[in-house]
Protein backbone atom coordinates (compact mmCIF):
# COMPACT_ATOMS: atom_id res chain seq x y z
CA UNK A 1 -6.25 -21.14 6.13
CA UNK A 2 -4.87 -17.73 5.93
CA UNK A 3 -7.97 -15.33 6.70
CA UNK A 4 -6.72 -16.89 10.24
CA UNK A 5 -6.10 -15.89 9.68
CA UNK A 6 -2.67 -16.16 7.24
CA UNK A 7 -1.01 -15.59 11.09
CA UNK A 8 0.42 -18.44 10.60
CA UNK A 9 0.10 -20.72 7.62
CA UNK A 10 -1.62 -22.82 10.44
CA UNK A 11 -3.00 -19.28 10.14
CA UNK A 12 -4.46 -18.02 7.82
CA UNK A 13 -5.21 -20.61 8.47
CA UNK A 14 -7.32 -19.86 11.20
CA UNK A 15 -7.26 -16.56 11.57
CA UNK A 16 -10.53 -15.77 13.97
CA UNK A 17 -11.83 -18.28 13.88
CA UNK A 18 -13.16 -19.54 17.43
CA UNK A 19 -15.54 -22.36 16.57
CA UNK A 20 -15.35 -24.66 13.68
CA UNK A 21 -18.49 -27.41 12.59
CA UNK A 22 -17.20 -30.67 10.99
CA UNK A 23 -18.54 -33.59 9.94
CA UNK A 24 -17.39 -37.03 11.85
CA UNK A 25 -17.26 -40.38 10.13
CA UNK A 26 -16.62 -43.86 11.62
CA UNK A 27 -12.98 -44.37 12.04
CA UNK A 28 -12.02 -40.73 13.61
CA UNK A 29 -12.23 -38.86 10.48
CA UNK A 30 -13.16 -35.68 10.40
CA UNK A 31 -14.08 -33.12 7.42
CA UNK A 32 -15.15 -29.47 7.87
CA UNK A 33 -15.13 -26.86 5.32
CA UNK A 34 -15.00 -23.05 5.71
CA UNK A 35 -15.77 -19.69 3.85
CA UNK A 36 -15.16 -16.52 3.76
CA UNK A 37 -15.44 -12.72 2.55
CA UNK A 38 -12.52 -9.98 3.81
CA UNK A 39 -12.42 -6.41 3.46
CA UNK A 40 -8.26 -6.95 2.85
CA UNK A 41 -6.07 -10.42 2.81
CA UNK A 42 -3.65 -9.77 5.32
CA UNK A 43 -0.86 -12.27 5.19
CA UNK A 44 1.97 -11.09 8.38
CA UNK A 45 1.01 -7.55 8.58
CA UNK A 46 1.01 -7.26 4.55
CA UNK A 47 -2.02 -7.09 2.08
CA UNK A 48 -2.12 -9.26 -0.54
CA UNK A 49 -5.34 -7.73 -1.99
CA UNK A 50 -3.65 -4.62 -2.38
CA UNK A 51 -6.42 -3.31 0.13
CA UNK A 52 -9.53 -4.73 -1.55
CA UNK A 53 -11.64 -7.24 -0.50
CA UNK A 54 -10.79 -11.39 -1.29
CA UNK A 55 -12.64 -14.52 -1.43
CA UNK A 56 -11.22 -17.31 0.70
CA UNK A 57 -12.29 -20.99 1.47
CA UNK A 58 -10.87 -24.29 2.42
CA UNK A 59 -11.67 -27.65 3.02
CA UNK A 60 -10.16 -29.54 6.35
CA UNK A 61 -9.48 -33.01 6.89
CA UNK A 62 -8.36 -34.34 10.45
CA UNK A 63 -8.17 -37.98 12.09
CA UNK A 64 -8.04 -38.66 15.93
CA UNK A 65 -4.78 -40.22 15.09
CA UNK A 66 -3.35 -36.41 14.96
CA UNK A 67 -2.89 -36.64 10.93
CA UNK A 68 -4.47 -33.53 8.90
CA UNK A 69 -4.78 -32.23 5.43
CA UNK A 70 -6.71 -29.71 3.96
CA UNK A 71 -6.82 -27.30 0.63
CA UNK A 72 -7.46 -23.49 1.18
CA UNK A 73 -7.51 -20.91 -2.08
CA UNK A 74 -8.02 -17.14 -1.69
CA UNK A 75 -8.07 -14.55 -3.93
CA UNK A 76 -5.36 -12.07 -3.97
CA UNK A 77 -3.78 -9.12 -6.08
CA UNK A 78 -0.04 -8.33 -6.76
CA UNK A 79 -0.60 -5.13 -8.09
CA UNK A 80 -2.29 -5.88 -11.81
CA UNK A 81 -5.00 -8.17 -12.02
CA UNK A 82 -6.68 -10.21 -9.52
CA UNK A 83 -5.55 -13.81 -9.35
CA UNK A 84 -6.06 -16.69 -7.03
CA UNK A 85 -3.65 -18.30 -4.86
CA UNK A 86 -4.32 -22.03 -3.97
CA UNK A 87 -2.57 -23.55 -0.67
CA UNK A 88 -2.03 -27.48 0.18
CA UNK A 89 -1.40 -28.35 3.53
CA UNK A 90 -0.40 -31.40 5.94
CA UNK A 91 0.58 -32.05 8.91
CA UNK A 92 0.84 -34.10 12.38
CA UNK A 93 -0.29 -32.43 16.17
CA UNK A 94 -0.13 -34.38 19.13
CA UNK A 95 -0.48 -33.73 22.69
CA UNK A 96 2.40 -33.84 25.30
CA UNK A 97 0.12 -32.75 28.08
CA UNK A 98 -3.46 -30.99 28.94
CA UNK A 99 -1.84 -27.59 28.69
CA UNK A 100 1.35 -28.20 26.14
CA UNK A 101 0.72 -29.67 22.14
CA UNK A 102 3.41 -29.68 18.93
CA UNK A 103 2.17 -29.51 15.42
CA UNK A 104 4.60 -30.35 12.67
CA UNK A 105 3.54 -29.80 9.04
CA UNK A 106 4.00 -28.42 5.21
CA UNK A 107 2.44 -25.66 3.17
CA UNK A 108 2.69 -25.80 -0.53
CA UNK A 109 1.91 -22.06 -1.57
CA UNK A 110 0.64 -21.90 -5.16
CA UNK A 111 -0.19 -18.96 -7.30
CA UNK A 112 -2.34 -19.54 -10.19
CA UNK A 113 -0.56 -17.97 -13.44
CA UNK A 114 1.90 -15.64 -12.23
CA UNK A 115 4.22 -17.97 -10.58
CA UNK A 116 6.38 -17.97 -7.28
CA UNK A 117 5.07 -20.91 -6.04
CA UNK A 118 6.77 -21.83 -2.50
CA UNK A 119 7.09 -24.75 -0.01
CA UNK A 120 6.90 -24.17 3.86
CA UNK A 121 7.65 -25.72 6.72
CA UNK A 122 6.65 -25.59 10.54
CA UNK A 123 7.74 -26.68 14.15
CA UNK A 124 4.58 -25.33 16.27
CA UNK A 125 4.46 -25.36 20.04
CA UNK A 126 1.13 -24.44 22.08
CA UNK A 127 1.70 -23.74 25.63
CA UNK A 128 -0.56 -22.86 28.40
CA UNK A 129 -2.46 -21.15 25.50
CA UNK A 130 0.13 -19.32 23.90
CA UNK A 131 0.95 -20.60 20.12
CA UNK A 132 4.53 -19.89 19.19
CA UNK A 133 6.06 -22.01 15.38
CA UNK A 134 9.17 -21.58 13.84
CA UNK A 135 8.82 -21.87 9.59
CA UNK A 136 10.87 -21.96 7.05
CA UNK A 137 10.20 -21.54 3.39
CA UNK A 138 12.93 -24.13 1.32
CA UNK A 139 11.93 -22.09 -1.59
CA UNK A 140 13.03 -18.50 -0.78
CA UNK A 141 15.24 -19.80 2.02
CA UNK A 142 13.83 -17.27 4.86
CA UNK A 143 12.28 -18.19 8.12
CA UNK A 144 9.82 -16.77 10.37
CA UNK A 145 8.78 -17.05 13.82
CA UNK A 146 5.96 -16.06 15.73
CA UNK A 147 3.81 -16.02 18.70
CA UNK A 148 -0.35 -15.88 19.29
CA UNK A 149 -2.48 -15.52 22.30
CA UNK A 150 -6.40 -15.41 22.39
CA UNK A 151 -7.95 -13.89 25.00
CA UNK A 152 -11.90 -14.44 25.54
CA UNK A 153 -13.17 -11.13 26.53
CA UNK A 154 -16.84 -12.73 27.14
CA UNK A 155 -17.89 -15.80 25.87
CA UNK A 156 -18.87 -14.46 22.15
CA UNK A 157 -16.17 -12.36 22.31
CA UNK A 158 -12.52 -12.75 21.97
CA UNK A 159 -9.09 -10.48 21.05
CA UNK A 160 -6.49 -12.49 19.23
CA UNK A 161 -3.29 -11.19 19.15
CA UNK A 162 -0.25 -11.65 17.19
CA UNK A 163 3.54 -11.00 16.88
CA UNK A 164 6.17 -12.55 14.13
CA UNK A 165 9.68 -11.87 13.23
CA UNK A 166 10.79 -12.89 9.13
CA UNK A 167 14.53 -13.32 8.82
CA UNK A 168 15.19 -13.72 4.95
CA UNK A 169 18.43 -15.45 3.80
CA UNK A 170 19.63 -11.72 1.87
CA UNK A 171 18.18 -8.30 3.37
CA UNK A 172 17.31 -7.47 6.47
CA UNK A 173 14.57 -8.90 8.95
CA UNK A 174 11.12 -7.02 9.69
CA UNK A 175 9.20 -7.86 12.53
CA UNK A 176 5.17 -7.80 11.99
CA UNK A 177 1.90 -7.20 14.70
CA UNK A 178 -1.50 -8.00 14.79
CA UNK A 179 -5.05 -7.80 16.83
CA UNK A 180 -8.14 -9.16 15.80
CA UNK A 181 -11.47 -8.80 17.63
CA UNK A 182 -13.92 -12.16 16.48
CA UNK A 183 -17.38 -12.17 17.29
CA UNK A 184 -18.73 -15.46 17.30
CA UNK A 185 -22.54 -15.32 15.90
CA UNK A 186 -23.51 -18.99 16.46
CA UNK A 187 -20.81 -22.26 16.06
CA UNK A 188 -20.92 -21.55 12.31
CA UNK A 189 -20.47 -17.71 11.75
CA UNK A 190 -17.70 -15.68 12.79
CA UNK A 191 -17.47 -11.67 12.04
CA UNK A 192 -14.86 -9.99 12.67
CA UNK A 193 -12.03 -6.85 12.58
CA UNK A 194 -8.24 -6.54 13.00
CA UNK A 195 -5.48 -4.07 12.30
CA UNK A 196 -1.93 -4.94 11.44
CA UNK A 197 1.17 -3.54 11.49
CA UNK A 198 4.52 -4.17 9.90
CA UNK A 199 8.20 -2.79 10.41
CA UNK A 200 8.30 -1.37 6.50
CA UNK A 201 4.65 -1.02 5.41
CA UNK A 202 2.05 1.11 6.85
CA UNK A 203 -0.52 -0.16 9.05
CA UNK A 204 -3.16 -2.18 7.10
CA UNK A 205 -7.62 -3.17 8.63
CA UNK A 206 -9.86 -5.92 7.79
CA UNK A 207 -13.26 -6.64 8.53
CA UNK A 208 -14.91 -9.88 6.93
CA UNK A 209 -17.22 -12.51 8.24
CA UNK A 210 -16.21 -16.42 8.10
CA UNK A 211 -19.06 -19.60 7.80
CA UNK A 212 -17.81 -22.89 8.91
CA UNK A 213 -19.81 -25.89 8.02
């Protein structure tokens, strides 16, 4: 969920990724399941790898009905040992229109052993293309907005791009930038590269390849 990644927790959760393969059972359920191997686990222009490569892989659940759940669980380092951080997700999208769709959902961030777990939670708005969400952690009491845009470049090809703004309840706010270039191998293999930047860190790469099945 965060590769994708985390651009948004509905971001990492998909962070490059431009195909996904699922399998459909009677009833409109749907289950896919991803993996993947980064060069850095960049979560809003900040590694959490402290610039070494992570693990990462989820399990998806969707219904026709708009109802979705899923499990994603990356490794990630604070800045001693390695440790794993294990997210829960859930959520309801629905179309207003062909071009215009609202996703509403939770993220239950939880870090194996050290602690700090945290509870999320989105307003998401795609128009014409262009994802915007508002979230708001109940935990830390901060929010954080942000805006994404894809643009195919050919049809294996595509730039995703993306902007976001934290405003914590203490401190000041930092704003954060992003651009990934995914090349899409086949409907289950994605490679690809980004480089992000935040307002008080310097600018951070990752290159990793994703396998959706």
């Amino acid at each position: 969920m965060k590769t994708l990644i985390k651009t948004s927790a509905i971001a990492a959760l998909v962070l490059a990724t431009t195909s996904v393969s699922a399998v459909e059972f009677e009833g409109g359920h749907e289950v896919s399941f991803n993996a993947s191997l980064v060069s850095n686990y960049i979560f809003r222009g900040v590694t959490l790898s402290d610039e070494d490569p992570a693990i990462q892989g989820g399990v998806d659940y969707a219904h026709n009905s708009g109802l979705y759940a899923g499990i994603w669980a990356s490794s990630y380092d604070d800045g001693g040992d390695t440790e794993v951080e294990v997210d829960w997700y859930a959520g309801y999208s629905f179309n207003l229109s062909d071009d215009v769709s609202v996703d509403i959902g939770g993220v239950r961030y939880y870090y194996a052993d050290v602690g700090g777990h945290t509870t999320e939670w989105h307003v998401a708005l795609d128009l014409y293309g262009i994802g915007t969400a508002l979230h708001y952690d109940q935990t830390l009491e901060s929010w954080y907005g942000e805006a994404n845009y894809d643009i195919s470049l050919t049809e294996p090809l595509t730039l995703s791009l993306h902007g976001g703004y934290a405003e914590p309840d203490q401190g000041d706010g930092a704003y954060d930038l992003m651009a990934t270039l995914n090349y899409s191998l086949n409907d289950n293999i994605d490679l690809y590269g980004g480089i992000a930047h935040h307002e008080e860190e310097d600018e951070t790469y990752l290159v990793g390849v994703s396998v959706y099945f």
